[in-house]
PDB file of N, CA and C in Angstrom:
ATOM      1  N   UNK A   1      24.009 -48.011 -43.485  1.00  0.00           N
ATOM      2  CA  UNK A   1      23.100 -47.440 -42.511  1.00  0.00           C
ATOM      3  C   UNK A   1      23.931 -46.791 -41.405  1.00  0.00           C
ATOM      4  N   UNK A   2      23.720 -45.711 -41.029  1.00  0.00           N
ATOM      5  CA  UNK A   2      23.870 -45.221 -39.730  1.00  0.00           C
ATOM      6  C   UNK A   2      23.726 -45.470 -38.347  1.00  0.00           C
ATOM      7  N   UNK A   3      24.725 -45.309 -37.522  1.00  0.00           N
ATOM      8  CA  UNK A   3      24.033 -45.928 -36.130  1.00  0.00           C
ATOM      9  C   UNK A   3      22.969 -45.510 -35.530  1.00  0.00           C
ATOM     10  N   UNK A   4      22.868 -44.160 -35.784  1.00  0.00           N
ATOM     11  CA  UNK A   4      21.318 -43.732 -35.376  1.00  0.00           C
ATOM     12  C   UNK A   4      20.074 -43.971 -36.282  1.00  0.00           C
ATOM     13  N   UNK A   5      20.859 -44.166 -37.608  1.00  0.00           N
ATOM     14  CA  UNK A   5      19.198 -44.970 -38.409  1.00  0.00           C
ATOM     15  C   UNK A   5      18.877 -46.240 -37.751  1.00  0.00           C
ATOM     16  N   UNK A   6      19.601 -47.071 -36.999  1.00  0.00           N
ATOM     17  CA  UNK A   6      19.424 -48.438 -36.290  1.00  0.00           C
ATOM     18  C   UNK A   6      17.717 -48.166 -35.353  1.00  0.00           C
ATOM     19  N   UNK A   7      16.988 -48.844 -35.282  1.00  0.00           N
ATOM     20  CA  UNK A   7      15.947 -49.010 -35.317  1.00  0.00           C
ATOM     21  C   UNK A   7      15.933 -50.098 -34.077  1.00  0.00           C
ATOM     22  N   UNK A   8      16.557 -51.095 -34.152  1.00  0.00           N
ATOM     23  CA  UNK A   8      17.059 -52.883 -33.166  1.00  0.00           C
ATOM     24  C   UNK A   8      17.747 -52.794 -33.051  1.00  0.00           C
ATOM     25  N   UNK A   9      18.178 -53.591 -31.973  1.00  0.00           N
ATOM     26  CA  UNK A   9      19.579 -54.762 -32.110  1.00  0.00           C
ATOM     27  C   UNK A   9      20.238 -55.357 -33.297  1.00  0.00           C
ATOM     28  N   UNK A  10      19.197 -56.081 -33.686  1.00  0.00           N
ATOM     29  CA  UNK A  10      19.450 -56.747 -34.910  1.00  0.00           C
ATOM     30  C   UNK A  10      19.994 -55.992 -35.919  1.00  0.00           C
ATOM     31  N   UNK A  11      19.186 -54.778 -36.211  1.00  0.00           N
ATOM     32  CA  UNK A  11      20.516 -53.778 -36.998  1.00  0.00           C
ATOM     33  C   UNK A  11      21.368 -53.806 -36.959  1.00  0.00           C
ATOM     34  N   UNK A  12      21.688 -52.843 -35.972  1.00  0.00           N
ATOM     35  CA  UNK A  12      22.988 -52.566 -35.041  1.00  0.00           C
ATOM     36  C   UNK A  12      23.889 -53.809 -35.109  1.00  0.00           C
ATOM     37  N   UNK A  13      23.542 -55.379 -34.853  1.00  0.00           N
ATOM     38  CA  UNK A  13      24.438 -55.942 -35.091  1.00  0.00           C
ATOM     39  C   UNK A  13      25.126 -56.489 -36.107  1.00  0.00           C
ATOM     40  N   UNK A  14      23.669 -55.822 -37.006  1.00  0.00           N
ATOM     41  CA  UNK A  14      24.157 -56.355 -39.235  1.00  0.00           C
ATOM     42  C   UNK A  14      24.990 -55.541 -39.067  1.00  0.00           C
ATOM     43  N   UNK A  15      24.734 -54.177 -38.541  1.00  0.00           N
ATOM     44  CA  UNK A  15      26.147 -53.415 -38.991  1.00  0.00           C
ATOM     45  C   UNK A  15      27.137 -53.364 -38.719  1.00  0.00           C
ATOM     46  N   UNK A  16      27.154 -53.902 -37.114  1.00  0.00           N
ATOM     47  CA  UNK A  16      28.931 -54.058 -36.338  1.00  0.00           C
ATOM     48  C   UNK A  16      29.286 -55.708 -37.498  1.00  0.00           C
ATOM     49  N   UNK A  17      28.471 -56.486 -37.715  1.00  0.00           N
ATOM     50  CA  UNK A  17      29.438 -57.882 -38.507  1.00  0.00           C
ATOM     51  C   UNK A  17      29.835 -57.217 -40.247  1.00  0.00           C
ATOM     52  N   UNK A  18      29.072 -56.251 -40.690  1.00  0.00           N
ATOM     53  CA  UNK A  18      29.455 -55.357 -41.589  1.00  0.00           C
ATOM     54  C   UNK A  18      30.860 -54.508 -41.762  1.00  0.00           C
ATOM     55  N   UNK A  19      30.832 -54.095 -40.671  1.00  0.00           N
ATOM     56  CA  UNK A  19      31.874 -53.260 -40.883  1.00  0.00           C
ATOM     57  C   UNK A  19      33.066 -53.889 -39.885  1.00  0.00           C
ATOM     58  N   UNK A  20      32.985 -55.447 -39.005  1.00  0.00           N
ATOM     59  CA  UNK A  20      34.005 -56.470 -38.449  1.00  0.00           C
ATOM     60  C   UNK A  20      34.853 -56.663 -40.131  1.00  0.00           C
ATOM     61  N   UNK A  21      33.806 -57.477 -41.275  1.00  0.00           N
ATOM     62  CA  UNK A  21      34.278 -57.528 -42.172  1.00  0.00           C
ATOM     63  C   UNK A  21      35.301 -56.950 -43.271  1.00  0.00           C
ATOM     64  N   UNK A  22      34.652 -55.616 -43.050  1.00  0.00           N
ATOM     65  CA  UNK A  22      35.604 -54.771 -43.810  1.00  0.00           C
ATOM     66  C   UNK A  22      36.694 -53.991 -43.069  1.00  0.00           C
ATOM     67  N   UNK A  23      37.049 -54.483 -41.624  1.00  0.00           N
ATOM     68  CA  UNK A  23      37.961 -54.329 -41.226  1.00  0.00           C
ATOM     69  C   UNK A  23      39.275 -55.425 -41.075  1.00  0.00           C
ATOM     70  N   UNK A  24      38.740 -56.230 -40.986  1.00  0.00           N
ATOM     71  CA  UNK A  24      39.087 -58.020 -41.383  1.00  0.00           C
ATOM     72  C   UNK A  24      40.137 -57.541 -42.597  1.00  0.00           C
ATOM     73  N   UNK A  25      38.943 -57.003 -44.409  1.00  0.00           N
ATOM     74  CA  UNK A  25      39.529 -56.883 -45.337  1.00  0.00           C
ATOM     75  C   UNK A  25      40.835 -56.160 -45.366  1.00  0.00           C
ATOM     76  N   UNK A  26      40.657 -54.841 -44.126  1.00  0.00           N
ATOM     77  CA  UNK A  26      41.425 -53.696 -44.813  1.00  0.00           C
ATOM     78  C   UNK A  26      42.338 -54.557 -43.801  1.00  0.00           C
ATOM     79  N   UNK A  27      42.794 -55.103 -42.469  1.00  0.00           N
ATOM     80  CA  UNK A  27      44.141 -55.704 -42.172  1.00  0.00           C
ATOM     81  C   UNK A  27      44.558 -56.811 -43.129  1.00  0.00           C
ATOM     82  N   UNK A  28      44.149 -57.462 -43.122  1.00  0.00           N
ATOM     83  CA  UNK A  28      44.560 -58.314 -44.692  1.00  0.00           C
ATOM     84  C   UNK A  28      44.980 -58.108 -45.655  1.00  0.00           C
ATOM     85  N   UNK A  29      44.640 -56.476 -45.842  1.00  0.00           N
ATOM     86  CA  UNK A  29      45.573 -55.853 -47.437  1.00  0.00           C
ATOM     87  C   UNK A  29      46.810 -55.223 -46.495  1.00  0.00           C
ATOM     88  N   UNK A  30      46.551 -54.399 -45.516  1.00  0.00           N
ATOM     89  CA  UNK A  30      47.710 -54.072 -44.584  1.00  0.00           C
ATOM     90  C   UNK A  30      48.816 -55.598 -44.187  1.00  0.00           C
ATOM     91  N   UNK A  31      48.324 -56.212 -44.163  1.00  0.00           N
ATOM     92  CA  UNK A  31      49.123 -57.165 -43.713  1.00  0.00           C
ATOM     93  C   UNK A  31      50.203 -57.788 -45.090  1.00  0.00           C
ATOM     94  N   UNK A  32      49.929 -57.863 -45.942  1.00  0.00           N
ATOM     95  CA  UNK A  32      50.478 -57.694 -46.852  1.00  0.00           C
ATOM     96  C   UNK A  32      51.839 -56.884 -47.818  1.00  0.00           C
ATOM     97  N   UNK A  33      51.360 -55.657 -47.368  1.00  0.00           N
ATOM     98  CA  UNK A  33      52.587 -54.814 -47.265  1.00  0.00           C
ATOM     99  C   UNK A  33      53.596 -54.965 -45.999  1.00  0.00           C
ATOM    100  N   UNK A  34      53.284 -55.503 -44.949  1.00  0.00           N
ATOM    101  CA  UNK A  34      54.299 -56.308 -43.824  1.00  0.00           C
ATOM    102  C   UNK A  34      55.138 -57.240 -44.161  1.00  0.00           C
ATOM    103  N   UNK A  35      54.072 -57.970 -45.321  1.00  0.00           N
ATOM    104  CA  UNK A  35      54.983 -58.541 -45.590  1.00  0.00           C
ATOM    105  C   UNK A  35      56.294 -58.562 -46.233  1.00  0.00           C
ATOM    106  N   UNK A  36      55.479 -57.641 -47.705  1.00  0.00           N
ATOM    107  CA  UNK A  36      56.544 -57.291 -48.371  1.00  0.00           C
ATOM    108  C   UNK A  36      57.786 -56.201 -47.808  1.00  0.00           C
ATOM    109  N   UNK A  37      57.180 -55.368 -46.627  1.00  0.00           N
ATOM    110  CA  UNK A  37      58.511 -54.912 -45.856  1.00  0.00           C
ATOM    111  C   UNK A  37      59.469 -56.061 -45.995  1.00  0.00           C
ATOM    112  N   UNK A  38      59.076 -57.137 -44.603  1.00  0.00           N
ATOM    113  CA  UNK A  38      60.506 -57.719 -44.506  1.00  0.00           C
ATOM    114  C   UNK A  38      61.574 -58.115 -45.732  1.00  0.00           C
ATOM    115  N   UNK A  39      60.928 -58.549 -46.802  1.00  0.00           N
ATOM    116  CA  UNK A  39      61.622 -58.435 -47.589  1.00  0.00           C
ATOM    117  C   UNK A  39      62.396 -57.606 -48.291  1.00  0.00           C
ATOM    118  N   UNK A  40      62.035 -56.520 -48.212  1.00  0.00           N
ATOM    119  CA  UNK A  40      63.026 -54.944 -48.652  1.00  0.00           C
ATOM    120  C   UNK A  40      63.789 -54.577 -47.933  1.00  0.00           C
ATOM    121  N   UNK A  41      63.573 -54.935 -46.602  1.00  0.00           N
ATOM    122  CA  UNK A  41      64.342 -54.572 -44.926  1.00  0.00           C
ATOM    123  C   UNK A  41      65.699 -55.540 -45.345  1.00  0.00           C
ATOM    124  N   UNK A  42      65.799 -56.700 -46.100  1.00  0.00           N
ATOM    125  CA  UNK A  42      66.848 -57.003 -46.031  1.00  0.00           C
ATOM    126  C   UNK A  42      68.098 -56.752 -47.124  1.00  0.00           C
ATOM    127  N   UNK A  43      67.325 -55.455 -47.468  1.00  0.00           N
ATOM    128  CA  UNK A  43      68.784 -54.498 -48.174  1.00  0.00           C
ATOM    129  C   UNK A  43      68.695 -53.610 -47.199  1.00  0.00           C
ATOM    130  N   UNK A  44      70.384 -53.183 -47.621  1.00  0.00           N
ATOM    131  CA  UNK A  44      70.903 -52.369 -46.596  1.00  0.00           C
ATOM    132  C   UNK A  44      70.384 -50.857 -46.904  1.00  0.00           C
ATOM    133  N   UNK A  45      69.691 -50.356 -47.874  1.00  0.00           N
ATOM    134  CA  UNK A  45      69.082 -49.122 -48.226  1.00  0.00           C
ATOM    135  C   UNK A  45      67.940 -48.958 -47.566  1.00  0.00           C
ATOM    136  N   UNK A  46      67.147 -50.288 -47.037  1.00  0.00           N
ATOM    137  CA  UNK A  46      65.532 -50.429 -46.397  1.00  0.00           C
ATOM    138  C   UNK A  46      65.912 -50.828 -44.835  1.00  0.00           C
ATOM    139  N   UNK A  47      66.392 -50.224 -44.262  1.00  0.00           N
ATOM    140  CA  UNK A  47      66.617 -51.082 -43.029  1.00  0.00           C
ATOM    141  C   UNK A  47      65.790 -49.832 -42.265  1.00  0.00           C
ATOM    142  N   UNK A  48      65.319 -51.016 -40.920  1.00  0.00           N
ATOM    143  CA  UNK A  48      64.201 -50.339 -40.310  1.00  0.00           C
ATOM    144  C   UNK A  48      64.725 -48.705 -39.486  1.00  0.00           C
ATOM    145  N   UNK A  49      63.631 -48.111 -39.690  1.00  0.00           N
ATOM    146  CA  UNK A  49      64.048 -46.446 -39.214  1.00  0.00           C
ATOM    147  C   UNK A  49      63.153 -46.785 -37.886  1.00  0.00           C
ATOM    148  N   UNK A  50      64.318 -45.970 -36.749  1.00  0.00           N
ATOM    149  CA  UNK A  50      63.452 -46.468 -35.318  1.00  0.00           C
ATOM    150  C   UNK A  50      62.445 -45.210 -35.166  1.00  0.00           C
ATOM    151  N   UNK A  51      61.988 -44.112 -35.669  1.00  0.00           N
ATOM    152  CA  UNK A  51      61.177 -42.671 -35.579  1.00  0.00           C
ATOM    153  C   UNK A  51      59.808 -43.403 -36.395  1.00  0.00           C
ATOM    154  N   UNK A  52      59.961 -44.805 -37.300  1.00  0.00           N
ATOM    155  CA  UNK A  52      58.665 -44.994 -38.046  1.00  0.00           C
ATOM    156  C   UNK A  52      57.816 -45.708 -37.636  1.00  0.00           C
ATOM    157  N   UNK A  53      57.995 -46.486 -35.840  1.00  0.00           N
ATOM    158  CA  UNK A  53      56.199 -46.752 -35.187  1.00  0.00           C
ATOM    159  C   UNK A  53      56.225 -45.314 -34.869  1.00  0.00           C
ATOM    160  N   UNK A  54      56.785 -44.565 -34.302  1.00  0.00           N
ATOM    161  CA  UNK A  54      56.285 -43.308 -33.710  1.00  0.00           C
ATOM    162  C   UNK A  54      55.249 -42.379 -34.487  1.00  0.00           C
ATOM    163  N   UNK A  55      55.510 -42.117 -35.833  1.00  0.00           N
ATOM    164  CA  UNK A  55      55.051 -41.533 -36.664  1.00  0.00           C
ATOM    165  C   UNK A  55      53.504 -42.290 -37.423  1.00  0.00           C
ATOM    166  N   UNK A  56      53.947 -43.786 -36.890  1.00  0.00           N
ATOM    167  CA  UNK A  56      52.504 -44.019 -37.314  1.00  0.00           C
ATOM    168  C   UNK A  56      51.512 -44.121 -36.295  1.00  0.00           C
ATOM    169  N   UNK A  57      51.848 -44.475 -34.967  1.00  0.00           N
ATOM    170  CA  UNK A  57      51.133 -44.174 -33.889  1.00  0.00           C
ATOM    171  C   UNK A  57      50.350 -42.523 -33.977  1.00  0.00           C
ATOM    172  N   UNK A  58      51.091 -41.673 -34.039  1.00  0.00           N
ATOM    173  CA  UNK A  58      50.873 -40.465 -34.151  1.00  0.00           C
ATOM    174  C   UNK A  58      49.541 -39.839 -35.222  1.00  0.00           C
ATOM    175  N   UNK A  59      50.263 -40.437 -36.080  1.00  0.00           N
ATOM    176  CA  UNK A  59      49.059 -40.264 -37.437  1.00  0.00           C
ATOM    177  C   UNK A  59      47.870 -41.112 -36.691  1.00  0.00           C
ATOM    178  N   UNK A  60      47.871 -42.518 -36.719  1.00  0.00           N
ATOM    179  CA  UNK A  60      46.222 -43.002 -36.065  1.00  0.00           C
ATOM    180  C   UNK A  60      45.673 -41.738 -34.538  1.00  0.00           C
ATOM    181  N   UNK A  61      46.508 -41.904 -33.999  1.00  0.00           N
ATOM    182  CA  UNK A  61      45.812 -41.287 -33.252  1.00  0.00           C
ATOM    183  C   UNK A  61      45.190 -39.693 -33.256  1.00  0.00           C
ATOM    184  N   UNK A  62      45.831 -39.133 -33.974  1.00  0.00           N
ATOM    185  CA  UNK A  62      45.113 -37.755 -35.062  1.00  0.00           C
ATOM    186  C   UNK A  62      43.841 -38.447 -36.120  1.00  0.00           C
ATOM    187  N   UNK A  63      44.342 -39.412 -36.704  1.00  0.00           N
ATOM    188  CA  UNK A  63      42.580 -40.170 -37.372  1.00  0.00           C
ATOM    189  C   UNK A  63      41.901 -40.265 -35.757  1.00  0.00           C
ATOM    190  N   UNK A  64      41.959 -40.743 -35.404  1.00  0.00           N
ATOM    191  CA  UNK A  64      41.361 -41.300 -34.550  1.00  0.00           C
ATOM    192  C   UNK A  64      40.596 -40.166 -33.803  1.00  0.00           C
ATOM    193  N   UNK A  65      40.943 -39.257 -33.420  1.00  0.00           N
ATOM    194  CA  UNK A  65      40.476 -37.934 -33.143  1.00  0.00           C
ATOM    195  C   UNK A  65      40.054 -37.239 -34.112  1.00  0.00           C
ATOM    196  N   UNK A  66      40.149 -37.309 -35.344  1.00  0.00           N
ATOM    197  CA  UNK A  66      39.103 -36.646 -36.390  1.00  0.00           C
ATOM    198  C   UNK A  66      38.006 -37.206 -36.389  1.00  0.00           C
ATOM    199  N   UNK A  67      37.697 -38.401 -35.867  1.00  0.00           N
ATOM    200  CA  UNK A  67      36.681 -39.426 -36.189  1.00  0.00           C
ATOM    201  C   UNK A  67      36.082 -39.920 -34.675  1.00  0.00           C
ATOM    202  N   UNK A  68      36.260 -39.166 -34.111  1.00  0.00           N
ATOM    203  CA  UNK A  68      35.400 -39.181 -32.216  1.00  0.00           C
ATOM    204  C   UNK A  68      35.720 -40.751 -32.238  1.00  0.00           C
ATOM    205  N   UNK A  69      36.940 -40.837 -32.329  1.00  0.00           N
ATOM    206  CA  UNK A  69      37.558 -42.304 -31.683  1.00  0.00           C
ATOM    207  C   UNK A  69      38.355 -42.297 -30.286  1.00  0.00           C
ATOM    208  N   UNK A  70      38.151 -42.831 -29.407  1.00  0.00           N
ATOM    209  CA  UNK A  70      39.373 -42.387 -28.440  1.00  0.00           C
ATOM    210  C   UNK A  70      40.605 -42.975 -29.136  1.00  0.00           C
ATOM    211  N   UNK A  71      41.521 -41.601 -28.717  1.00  0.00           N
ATOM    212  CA  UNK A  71      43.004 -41.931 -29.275  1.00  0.00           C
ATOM    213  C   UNK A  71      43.908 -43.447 -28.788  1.00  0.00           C
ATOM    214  N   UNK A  72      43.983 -43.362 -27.761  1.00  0.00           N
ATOM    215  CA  UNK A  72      44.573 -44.008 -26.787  1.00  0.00           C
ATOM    216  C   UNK A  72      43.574 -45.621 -27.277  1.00  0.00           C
ATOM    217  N   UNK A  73      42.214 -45.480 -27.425  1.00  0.00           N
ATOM    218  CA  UNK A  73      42.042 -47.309 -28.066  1.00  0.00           C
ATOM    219  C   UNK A  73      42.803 -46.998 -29.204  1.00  0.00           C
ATOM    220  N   UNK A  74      42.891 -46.595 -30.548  1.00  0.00           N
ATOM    221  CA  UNK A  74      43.824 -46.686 -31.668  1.00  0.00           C
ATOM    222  C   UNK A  74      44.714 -46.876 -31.539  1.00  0.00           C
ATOM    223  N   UNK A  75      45.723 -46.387 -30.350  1.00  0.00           N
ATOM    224  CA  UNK A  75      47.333 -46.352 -30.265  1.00  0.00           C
ATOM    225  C   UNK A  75      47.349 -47.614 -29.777  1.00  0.00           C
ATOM    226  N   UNK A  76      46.408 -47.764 -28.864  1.00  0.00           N
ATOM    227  CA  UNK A  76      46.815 -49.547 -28.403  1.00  0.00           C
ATOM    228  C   UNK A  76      46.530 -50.633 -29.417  1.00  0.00           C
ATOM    229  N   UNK A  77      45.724 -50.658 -30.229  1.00  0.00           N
ATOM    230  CA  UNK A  77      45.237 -51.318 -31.340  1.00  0.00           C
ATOM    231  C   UNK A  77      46.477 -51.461 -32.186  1.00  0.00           C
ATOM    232  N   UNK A  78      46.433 -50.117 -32.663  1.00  0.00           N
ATOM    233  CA  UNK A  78      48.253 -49.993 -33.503  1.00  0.00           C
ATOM    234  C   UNK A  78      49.140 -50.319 -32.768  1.00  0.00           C
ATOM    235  N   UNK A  79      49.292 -50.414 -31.825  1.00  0.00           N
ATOM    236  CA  UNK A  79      50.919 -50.866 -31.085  1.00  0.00           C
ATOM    237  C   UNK A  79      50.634 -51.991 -31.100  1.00  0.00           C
ATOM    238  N   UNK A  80      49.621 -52.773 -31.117  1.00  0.00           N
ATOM    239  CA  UNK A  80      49.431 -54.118 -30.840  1.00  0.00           C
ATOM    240  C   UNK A  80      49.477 -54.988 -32.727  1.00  0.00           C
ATOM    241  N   UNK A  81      48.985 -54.023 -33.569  1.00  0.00           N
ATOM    242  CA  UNK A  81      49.299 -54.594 -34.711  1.00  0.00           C
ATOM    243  C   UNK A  81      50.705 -54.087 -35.013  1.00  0.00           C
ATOM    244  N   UNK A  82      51.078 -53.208 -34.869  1.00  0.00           N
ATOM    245  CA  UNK A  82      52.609 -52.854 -35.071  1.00  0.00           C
ATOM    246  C   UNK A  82      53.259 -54.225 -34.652  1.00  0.00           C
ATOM    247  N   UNK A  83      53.690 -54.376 -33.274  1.00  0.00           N
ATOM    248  CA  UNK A  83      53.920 -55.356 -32.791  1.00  0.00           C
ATOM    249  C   UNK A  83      54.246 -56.656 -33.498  1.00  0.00           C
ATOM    250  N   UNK A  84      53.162 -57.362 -34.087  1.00  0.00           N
ATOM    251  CA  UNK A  84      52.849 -58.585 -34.810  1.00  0.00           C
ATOM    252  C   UNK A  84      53.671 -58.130 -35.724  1.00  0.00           C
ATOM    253  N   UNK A  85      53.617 -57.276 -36.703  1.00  0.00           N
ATOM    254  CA  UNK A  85      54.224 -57.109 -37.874  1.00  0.00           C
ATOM    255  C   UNK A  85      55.872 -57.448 -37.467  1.00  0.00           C
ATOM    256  N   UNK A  86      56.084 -56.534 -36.450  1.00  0.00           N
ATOM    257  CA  UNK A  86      57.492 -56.242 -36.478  1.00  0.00           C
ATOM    258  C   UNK A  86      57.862 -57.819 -35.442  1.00  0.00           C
ATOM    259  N   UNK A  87      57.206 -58.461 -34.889  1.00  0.00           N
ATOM    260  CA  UNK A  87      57.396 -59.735 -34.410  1.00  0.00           C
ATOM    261  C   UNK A  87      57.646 -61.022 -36.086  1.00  0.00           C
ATOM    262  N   UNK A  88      56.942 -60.637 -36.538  1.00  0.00           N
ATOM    263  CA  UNK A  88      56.664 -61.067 -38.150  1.00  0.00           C
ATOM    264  C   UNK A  88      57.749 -61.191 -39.276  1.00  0.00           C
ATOM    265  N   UNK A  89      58.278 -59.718 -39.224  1.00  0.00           N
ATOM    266  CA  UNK A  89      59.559 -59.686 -39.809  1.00  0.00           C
ATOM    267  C   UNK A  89      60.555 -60.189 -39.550  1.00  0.00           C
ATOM    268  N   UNK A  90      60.716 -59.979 -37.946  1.00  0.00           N
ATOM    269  CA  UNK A  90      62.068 -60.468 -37.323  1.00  0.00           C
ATOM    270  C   UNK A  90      62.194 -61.821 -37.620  1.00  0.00           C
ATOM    271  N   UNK A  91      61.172 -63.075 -37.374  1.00  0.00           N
ATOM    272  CA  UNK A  91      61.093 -64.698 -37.655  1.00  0.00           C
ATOM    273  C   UNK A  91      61.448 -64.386 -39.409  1.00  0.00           C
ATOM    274  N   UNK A  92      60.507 -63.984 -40.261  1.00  0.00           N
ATOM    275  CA  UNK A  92      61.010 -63.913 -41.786  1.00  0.00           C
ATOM    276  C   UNK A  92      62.708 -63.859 -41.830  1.00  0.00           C
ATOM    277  N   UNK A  93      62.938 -62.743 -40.962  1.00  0.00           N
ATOM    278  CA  UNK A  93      63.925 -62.412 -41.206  1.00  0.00           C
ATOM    279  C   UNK A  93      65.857 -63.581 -41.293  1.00  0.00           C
ATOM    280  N   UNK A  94      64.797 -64.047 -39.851  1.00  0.00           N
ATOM    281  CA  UNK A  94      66.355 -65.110 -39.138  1.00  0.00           C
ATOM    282  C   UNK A  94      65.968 -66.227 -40.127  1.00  0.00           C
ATOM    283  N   UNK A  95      64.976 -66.324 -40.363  1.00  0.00           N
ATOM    284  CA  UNK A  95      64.782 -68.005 -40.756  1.00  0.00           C
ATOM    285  C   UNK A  95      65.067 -67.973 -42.531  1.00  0.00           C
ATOM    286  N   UNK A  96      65.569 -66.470 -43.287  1.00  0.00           N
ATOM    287  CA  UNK A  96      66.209 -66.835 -44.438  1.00  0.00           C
ATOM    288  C   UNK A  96      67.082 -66.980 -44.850  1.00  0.00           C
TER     289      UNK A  96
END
């Protein structure tokens, strides 16, 4: 359903726990490939490139503006999951 097909509240809020969910899903499959980074990061062919948050910041925030999102919530969202990841790796990293 659409936000303007919303009719209630009650809609509106089937659909924000709707689509909480399938955002839930899609970091959970993202999170995954974090993981498997750190593990490739520790050959010397995969080691982290410092230009690759930049480039992904960049890209969300171009989605994010195709899609009447403000940029600037995405970039903080992504810097804030960036973050975790790369907080994520580093512990993987020392503690093998």
């Amino acid at each position: 359903m659409k936000a303007e097909d919303c009719k209630t509240m009650s809609e509106v809020r089937t659909e924000i726990d709707r689509l909480d969910k399938a955002l839930v899903d899609l970091l959970a499959e993202r999170w995954t490939y974090v993981d498997r980074a750190w593990q490739l990061k520790n050959s010397p062919d995969e080691a982290t490139v410092p230009w690759r948050i930049q480039e992904v910041v960049d890209k969300v925030r171009a989605r994010a503006e195709e899609q009447s999102l403000p940029p600037a919530l995405a970039e903080a969202l992504w810097r804030q999951i960036i973050g975790w990841g790369i907080q994520y790796e580093e512990e993987r990293l020392r503690t093998r």
